[in-house]
C-alpha atoms as a PDB file:
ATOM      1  CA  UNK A   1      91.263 226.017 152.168  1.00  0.00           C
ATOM      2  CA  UNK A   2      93.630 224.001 153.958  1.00  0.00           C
ATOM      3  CA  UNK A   3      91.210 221.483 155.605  1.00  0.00           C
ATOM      4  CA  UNK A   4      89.906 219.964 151.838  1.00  0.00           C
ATOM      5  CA  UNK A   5      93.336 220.102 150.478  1.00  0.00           C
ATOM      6  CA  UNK A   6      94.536 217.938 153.511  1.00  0.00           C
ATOM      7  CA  UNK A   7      91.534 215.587 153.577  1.00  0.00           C
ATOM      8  CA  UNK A   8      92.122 214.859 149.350  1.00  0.00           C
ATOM      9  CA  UNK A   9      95.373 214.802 149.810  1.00  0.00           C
ATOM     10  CA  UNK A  10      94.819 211.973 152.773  1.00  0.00           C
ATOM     11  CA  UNK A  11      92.160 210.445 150.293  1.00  0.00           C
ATOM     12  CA  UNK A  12      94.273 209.646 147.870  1.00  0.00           C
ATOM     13  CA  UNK A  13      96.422 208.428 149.975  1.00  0.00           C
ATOM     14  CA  UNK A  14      94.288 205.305 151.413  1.00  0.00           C
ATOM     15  CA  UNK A  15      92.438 205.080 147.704  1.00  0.00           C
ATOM     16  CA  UNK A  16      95.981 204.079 146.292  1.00  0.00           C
ATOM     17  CA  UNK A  17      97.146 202.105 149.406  1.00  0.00           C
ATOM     18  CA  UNK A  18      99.427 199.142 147.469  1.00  0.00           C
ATOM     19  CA  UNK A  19      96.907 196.254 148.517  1.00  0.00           C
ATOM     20  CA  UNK A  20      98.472 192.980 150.705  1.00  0.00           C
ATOM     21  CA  UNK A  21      97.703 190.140 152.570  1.00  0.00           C
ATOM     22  CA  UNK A  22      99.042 188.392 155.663  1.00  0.00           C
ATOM     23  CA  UNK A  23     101.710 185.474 155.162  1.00  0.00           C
ATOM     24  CA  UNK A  24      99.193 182.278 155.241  1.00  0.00           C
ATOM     25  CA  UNK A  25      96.390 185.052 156.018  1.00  0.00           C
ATOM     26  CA  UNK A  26      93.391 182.294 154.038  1.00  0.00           C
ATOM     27  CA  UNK A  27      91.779 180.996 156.517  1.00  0.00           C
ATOM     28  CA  UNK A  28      88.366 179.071 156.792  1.00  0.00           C
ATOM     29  CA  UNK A  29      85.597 181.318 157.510  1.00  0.00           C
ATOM     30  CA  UNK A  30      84.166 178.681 160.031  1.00  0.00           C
ATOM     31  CA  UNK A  31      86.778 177.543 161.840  1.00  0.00           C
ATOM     32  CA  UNK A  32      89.849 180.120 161.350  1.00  0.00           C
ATOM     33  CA  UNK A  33      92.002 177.269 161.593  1.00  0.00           C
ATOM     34  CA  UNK A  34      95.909 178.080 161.742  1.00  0.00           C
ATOM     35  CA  UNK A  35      98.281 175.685 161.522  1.00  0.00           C
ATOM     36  CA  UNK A  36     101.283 175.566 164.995  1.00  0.00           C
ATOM     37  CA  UNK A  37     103.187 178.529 162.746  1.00  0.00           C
ATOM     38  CA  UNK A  38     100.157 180.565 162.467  1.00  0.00           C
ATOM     39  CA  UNK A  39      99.227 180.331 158.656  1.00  0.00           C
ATOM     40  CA  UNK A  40      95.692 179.211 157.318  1.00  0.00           C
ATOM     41  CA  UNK A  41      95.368 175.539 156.675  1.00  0.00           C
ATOM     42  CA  UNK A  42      94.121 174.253 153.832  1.00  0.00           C
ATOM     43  CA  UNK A  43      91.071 174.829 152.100  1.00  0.00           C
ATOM     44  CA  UNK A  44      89.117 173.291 149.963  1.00  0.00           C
ATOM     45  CA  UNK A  45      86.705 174.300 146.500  1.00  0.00           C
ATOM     46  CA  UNK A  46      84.033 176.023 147.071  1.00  0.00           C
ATOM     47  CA  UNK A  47      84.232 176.901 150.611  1.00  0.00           C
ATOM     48  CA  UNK A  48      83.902 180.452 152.051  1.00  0.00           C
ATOM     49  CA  UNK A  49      87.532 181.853 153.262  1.00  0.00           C
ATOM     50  CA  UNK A  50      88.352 184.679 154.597  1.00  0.00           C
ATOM     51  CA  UNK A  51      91.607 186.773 153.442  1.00  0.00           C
ATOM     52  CA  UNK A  52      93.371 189.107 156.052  1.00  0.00           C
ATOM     53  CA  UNK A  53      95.212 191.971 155.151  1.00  0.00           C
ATOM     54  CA  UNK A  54      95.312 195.679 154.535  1.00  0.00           C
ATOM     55  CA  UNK A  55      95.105 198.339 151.633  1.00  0.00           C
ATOM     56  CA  UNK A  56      91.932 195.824 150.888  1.00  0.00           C
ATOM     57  CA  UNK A  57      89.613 198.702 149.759  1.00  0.00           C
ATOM     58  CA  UNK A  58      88.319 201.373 151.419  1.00  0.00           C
ATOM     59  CA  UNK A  59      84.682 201.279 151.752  1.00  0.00           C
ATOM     60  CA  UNK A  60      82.719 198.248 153.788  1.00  0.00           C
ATOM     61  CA  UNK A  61      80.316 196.117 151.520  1.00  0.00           C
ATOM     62  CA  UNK A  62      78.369 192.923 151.752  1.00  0.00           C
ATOM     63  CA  UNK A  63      76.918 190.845 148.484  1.00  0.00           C
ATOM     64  CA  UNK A  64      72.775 191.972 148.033  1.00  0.00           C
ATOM     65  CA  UNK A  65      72.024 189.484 145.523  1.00  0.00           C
ATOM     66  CA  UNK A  66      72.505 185.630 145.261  1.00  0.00           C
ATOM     67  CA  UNK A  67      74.558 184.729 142.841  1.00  0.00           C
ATOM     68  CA  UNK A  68      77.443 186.961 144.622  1.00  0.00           C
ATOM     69  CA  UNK A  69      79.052 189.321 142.564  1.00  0.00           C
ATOM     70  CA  UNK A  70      82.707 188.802 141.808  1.00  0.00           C
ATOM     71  CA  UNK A  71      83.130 192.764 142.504  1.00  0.00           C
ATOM     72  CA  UNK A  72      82.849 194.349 146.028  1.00  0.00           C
ATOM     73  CA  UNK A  73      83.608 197.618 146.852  1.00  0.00           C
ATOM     74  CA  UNK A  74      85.962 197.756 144.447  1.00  0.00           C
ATOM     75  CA  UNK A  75      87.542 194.815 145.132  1.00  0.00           C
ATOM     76  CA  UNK A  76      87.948 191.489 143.368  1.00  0.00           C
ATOM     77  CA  UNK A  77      89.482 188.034 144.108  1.00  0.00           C
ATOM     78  CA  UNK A  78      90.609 185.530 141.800  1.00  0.00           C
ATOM     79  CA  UNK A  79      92.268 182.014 142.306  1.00  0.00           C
ATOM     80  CA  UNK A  80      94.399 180.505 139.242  1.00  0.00           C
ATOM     81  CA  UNK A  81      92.509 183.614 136.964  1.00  0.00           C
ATOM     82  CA  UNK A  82      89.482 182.268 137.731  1.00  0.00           C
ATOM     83  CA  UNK A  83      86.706 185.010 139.559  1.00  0.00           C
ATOM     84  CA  UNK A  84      86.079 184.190 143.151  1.00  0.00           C
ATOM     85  CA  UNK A  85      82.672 185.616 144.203  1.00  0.00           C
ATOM     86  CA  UNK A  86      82.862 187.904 147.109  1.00  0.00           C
ATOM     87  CA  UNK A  87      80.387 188.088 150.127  1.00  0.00           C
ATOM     88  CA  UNK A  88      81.710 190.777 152.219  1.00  0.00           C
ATOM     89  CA  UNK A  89      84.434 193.315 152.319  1.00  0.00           C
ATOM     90  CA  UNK A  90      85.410 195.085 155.753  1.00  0.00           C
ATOM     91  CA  UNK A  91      88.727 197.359 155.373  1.00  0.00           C
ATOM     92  CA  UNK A  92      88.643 198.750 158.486  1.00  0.00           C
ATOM     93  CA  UNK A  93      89.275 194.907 159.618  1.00  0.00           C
ATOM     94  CA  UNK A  94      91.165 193.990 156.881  1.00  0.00           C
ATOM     95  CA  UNK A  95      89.337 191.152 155.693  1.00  0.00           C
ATOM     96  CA  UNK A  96      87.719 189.880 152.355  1.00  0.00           C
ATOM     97  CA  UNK A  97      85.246 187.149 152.681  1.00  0.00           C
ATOM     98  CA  UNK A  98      85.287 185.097 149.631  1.00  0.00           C
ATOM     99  CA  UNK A  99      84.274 181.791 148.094  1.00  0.00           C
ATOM    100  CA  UNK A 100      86.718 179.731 146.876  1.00  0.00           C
ATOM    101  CA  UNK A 101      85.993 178.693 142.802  1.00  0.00           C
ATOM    102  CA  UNK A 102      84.861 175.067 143.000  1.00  0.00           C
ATOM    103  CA  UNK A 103      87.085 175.307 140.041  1.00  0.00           C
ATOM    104  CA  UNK A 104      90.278 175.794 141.842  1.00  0.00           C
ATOM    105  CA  UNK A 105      90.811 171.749 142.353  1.00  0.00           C
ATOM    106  CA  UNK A 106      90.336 169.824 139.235  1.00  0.00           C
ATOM    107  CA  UNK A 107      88.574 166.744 139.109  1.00  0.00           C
ATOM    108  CA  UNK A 108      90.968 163.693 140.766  1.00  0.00           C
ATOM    109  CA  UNK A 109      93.084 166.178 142.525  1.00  0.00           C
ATOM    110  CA  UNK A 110      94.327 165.628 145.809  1.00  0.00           C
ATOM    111  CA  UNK A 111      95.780 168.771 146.353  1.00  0.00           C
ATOM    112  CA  UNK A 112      97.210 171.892 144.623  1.00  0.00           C
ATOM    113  CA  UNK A 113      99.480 175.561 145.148  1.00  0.00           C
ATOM    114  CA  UNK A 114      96.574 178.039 143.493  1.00  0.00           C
ATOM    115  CA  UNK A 115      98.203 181.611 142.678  1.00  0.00           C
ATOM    116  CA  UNK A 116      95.531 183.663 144.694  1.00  0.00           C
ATOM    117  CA  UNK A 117      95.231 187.825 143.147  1.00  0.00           C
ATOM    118  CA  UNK A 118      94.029 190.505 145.123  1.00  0.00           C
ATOM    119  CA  UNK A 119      93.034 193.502 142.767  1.00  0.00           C
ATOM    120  CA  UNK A 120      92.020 197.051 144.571  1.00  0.00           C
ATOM    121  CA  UNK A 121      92.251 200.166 142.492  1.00  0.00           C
ATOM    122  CA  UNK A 122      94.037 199.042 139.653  1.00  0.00           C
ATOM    123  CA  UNK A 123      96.590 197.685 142.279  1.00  0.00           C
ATOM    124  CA  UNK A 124      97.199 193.239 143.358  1.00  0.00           C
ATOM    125  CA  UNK A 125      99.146 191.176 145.451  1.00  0.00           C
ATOM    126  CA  UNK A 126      99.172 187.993 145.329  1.00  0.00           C
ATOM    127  CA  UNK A 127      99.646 184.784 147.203  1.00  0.00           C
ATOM    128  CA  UNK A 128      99.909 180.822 147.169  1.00  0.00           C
ATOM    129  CA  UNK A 129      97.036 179.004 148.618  1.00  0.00           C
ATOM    130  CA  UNK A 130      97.206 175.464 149.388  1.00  0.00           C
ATOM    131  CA  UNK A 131      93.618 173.593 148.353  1.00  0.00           C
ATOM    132  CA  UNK A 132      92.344 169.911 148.698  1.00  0.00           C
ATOM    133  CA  UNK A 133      89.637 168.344 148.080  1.00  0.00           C
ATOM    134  CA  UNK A 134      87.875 168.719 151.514  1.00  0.00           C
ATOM    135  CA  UNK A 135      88.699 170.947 154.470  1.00  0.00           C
ATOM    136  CA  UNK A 136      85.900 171.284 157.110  1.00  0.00           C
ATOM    137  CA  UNK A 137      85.142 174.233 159.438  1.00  0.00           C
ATOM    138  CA  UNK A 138      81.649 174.273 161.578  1.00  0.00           C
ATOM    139  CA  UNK A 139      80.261 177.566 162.032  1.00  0.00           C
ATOM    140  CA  UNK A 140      79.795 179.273 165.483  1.00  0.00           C
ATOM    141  CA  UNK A 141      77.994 181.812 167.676  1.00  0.00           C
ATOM    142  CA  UNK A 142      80.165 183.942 168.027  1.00  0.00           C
ATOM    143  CA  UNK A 143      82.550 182.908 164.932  1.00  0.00           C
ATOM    144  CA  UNK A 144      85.047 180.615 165.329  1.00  0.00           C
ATOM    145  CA  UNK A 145      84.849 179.790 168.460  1.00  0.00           C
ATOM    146  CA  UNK A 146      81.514 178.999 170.657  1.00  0.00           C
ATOM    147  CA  UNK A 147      78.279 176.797 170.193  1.00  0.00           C
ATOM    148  CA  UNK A 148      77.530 175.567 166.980  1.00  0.00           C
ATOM    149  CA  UNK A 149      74.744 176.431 164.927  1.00  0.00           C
ATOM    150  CA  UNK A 150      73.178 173.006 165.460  1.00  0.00           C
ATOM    151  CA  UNK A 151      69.591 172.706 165.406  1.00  0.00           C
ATOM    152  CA  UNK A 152      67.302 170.389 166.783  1.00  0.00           C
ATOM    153  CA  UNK A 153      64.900 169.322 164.061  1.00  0.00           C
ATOM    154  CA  UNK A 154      61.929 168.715 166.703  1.00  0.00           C
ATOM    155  CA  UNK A 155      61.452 172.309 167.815  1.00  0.00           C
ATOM    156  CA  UNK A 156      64.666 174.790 165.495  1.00  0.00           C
ATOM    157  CA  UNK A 157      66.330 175.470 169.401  1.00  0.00           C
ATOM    158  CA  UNK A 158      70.120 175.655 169.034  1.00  0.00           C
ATOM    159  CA  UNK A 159      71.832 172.741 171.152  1.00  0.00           C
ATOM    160  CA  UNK A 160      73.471 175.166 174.072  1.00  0.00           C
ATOM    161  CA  UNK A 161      72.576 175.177 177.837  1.00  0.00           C
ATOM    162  CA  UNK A 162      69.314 177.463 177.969  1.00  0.00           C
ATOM    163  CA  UNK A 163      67.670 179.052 177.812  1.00  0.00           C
ATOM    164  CA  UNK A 164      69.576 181.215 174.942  1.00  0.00           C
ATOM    165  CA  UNK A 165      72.787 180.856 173.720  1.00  0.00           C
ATOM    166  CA  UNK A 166      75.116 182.972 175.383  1.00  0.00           C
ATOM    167  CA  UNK A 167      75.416 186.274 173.809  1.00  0.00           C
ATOM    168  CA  UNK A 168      72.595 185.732 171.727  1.00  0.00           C
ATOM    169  CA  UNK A 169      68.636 185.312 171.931  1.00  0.00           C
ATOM    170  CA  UNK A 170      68.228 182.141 170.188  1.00  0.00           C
ATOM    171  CA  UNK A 171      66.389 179.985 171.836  1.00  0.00           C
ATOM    172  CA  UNK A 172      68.635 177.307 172.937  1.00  0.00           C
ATOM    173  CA  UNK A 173      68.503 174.320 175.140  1.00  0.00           C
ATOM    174  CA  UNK A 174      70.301 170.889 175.225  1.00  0.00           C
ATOM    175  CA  UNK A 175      69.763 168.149 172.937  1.00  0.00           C
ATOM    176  CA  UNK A 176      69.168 164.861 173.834  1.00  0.00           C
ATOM    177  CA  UNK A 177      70.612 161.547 173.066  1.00  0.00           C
ATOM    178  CA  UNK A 178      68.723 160.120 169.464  1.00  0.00           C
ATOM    179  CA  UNK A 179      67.478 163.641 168.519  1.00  0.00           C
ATOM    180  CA  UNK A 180      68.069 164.746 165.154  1.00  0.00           C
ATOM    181  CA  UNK A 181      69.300 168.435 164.020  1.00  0.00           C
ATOM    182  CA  UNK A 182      71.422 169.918 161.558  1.00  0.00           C
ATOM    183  CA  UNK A 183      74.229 172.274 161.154  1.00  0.00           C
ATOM    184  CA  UNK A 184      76.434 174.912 159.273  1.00  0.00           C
ATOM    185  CA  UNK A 185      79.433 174.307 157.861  1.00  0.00           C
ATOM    186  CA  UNK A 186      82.084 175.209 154.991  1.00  0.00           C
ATOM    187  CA  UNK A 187      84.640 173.218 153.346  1.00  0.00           C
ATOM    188  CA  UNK A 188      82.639 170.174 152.358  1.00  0.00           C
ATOM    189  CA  UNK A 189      83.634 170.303 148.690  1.00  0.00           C
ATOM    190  CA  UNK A 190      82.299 169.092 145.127  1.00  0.00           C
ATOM    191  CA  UNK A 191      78.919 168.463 145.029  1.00  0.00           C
ATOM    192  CA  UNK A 192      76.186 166.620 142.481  1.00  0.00           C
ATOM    193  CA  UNK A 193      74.466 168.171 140.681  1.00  0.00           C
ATOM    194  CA  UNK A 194      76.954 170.824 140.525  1.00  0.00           C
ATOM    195  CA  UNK A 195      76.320 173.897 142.510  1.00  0.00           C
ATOM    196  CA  UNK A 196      78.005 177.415 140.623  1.00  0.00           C
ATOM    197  CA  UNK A 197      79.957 179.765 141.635  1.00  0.00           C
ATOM    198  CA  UNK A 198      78.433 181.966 144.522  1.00  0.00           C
ATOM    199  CA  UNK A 199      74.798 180.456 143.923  1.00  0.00           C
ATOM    200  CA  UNK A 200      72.934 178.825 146.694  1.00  0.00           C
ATOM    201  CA  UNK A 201      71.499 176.111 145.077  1.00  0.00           C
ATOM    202  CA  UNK A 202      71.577 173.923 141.981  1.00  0.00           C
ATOM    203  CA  UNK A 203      70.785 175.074 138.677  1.00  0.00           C
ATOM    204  CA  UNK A 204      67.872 172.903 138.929  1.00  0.00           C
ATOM    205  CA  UNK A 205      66.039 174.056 141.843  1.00  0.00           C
ATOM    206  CA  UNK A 206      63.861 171.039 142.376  1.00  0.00           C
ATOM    207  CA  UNK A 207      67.221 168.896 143.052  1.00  0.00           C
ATOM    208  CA  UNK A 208      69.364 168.605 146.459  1.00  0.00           C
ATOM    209  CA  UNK A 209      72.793 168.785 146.287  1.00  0.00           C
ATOM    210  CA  UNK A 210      74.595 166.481 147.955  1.00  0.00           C
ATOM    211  CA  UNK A 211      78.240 166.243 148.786  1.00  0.00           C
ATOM    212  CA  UNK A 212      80.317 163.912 146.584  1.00  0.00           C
ATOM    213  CA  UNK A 213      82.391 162.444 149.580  1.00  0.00           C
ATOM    214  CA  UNK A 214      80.400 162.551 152.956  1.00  0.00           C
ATOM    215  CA  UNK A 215      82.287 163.716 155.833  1.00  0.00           C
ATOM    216  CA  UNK A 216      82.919 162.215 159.333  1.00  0.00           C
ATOM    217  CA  UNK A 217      81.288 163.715 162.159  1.00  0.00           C
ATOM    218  CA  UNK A 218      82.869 163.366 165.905  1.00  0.00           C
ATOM    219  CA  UNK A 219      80.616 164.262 168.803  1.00  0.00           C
ATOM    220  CA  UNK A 220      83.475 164.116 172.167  1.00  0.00           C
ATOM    221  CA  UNK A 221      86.072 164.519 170.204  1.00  0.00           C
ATOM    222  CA  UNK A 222      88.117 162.673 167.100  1.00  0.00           C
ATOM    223  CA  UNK A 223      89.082 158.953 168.233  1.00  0.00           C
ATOM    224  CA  UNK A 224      87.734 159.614 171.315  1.00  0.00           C
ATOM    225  CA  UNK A 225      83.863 160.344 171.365  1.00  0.00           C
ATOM    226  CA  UNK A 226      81.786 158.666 168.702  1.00  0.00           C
ATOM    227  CA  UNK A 227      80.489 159.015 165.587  1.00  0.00           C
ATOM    228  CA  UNK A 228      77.225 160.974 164.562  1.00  0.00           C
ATOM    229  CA  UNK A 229      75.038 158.985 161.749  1.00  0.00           C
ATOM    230  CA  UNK A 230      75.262 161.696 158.661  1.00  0.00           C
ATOM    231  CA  UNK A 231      71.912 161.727 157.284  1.00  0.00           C
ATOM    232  CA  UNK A 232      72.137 164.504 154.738  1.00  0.00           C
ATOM    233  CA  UNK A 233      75.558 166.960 153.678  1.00  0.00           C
ATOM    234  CA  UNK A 234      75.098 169.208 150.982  1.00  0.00           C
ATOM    235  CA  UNK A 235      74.302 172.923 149.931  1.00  0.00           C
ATOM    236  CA  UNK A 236      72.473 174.852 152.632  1.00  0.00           C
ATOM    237  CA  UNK A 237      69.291 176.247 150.946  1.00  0.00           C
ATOM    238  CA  UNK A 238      70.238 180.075 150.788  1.00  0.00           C
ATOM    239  CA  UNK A 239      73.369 180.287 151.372  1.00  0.00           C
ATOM    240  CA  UNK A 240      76.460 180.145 148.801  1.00  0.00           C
ATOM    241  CA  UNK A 241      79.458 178.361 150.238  1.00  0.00           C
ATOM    242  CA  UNK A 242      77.693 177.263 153.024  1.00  0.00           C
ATOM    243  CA  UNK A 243      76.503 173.693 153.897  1.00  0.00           C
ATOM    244  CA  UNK A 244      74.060 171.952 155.769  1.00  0.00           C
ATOM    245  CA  UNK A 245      74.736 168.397 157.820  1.00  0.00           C
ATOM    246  CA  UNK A 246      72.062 166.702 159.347  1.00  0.00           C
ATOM    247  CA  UNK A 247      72.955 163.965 161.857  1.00  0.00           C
ATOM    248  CA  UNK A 248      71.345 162.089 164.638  1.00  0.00           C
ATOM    249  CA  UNK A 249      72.429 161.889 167.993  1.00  0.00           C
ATOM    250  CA  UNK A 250      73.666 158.417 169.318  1.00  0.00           C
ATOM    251  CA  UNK A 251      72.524 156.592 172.028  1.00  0.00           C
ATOM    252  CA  UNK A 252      76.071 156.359 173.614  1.00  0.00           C
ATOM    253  CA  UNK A 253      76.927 160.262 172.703  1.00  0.00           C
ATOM    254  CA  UNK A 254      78.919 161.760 175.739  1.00  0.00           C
ATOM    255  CA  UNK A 255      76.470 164.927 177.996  1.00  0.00           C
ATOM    256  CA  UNK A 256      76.925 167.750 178.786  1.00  0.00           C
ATOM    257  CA  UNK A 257      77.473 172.024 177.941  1.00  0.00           C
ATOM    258  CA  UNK A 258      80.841 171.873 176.295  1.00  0.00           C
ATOM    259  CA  UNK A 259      80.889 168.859 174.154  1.00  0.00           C
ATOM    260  CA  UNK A 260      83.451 169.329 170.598  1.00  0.00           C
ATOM    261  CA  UNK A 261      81.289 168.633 167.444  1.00  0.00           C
ATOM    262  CA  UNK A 262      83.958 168.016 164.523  1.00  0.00           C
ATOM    263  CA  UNK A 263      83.770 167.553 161.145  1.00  0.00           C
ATOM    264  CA  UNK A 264      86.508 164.946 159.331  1.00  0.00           C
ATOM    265  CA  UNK A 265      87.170 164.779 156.023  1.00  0.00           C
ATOM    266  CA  UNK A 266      86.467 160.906 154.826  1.00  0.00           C
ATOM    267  CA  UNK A 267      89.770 160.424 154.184  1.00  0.00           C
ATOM    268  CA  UNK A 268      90.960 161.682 157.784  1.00  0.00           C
ATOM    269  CA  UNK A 269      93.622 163.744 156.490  1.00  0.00           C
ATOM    270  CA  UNK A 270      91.539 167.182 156.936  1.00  0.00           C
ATOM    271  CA  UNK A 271      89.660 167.876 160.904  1.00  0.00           C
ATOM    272  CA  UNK A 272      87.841 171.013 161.907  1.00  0.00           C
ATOM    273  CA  UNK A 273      89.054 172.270 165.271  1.00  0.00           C
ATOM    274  CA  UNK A 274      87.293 171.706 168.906  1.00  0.00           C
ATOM    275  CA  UNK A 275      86.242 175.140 168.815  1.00  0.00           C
ATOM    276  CA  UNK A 276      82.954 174.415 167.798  1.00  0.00           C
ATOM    277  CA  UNK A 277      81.104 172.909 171.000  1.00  0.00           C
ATOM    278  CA  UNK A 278      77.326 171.677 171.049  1.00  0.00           C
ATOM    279  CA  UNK A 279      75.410 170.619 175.013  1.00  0.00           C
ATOM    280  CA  UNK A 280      74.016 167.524 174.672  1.00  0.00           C
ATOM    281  CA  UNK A 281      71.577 165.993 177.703  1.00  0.00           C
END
């Protein structure tokens, strides 16, 4: 009798675990960016971010259904009382993966403190999070850190020395100077039409959604490599919180395997990290 009495009495336990999260633990689920003291920078409406923590549930879940729900495992997220739709919750790492309300940031606002509520079995904490308009993080392989997700449009291979990227079985190679290809990234902001809350697309589903301010995009680095044309930024078909850039390659772009590929917000305040890297021939 003493082995269930221990394991309930250990259940309970973790089930009423007081939930919390790390000091500055938002971060950008693309880039992870910290700031020199550590903390999450910015981030911006309707970008994915992910919380760190612990007491954050108990039982690993991921969103089935497009729109996400705004309840995961028992968990739920909101920013200034307003739902945030969840895509993933992973106690055993600590982290929520969220998307940020697009109505967190009202219209004309340069920035803002939002009062950010974790709830977990009828338990919160609760935390300032700093949001602006646009704050840009380009998704990896592996996350946060590696080759980005770009894709060359003539033949969907992943710009990384081949012939897969490392790690992975993508089919990868180089891309060359004038090719065009797109990538993943979060962060972008507001769009038009409007896109809702966890859904992938716009309510009309004939319509693109573009981004109402188009970012910057450095290939060699900011102020020191060049500017990619932006052809296209908006929502990534699919995929809530998640947005698609396509560019073209310049003529004077700067080879090789490790080359940074940054996103910059228009008005320069707000720079993805050179974690994200892209080989270019």
């Amino acid at each position: 009798m003493k082995a269930p009495f221990v394991f309930a009495f250990l259940s309970a336990i973790i089930v009423h675990a007081q939930p919390s999260v790390v000091p500055g633990g938002v971060l950008n689920s693309a880039s992870f960016a910290k700031n020199s003291s550590g903390q999450g920078t910015p981030v911006a409406p309707g970008s994915l971010v992910t919380i760190f923590g612990s007491g954050l549930g108990v039982t690993s879940a991921a969103a089935d259904t497009v729109p996400f729900s705004t309840s995961l495992g028992g968990v739920t997220v909101t920013f200034n009382n307003v739902q945030a739709p969840l895509a993933e919750v992973i106690p055993a790492a600590g982290i929520v993966n969220a998307q940020m309300p697009f109505e967190a940031l009202q219209s004309g606002q340069g920035t803002a403190q939002v009062n950010m509520v974790v709830t977990f079995n009828q338990q919160s904490t609760s935390q300032m999070v700093t949001v602006v308009p646009s704050a840009p993080g380009v998704f990896t392989l592996p996350e946060g850190a590696g080759y980005a997700v770009l894709v060359n449009l003539s033949d969907g291979s992943v710009a990384a020395p081949a012939p897969t990227v490392p790690g992975f079985t993508l089919t990868s190679h180089p891309i060359a100077r004038g090719g065009k290809a797109f990538f993943y990234a979060t962060g972008l902001g507001a769009m038009t039409p409007a896109v809702a809350d966890g859904a992938a697309s716009p309510a009309d589903p004939t319509l693109n959604a573009f981004v109402n301010v188009q970012p910057i995009v450095w290939i060699g680095g900011v102020n020191t490599g060049v500017m990619a044309p932006v052809i296209f930024a908006g929502q990534a078909p699919g995929f809530p919180g998640v947005y698609q850039v396509n560019i073209s390659i310049p003529d004077n772009a700067p080879t090789g395997n490790n080359i940074p590929l940054q996103l910059q917000s228009a008005d320069g305040t707000q720079t993805s990290p050179t974690a994200a890297i892209i080989a270019i021939q």
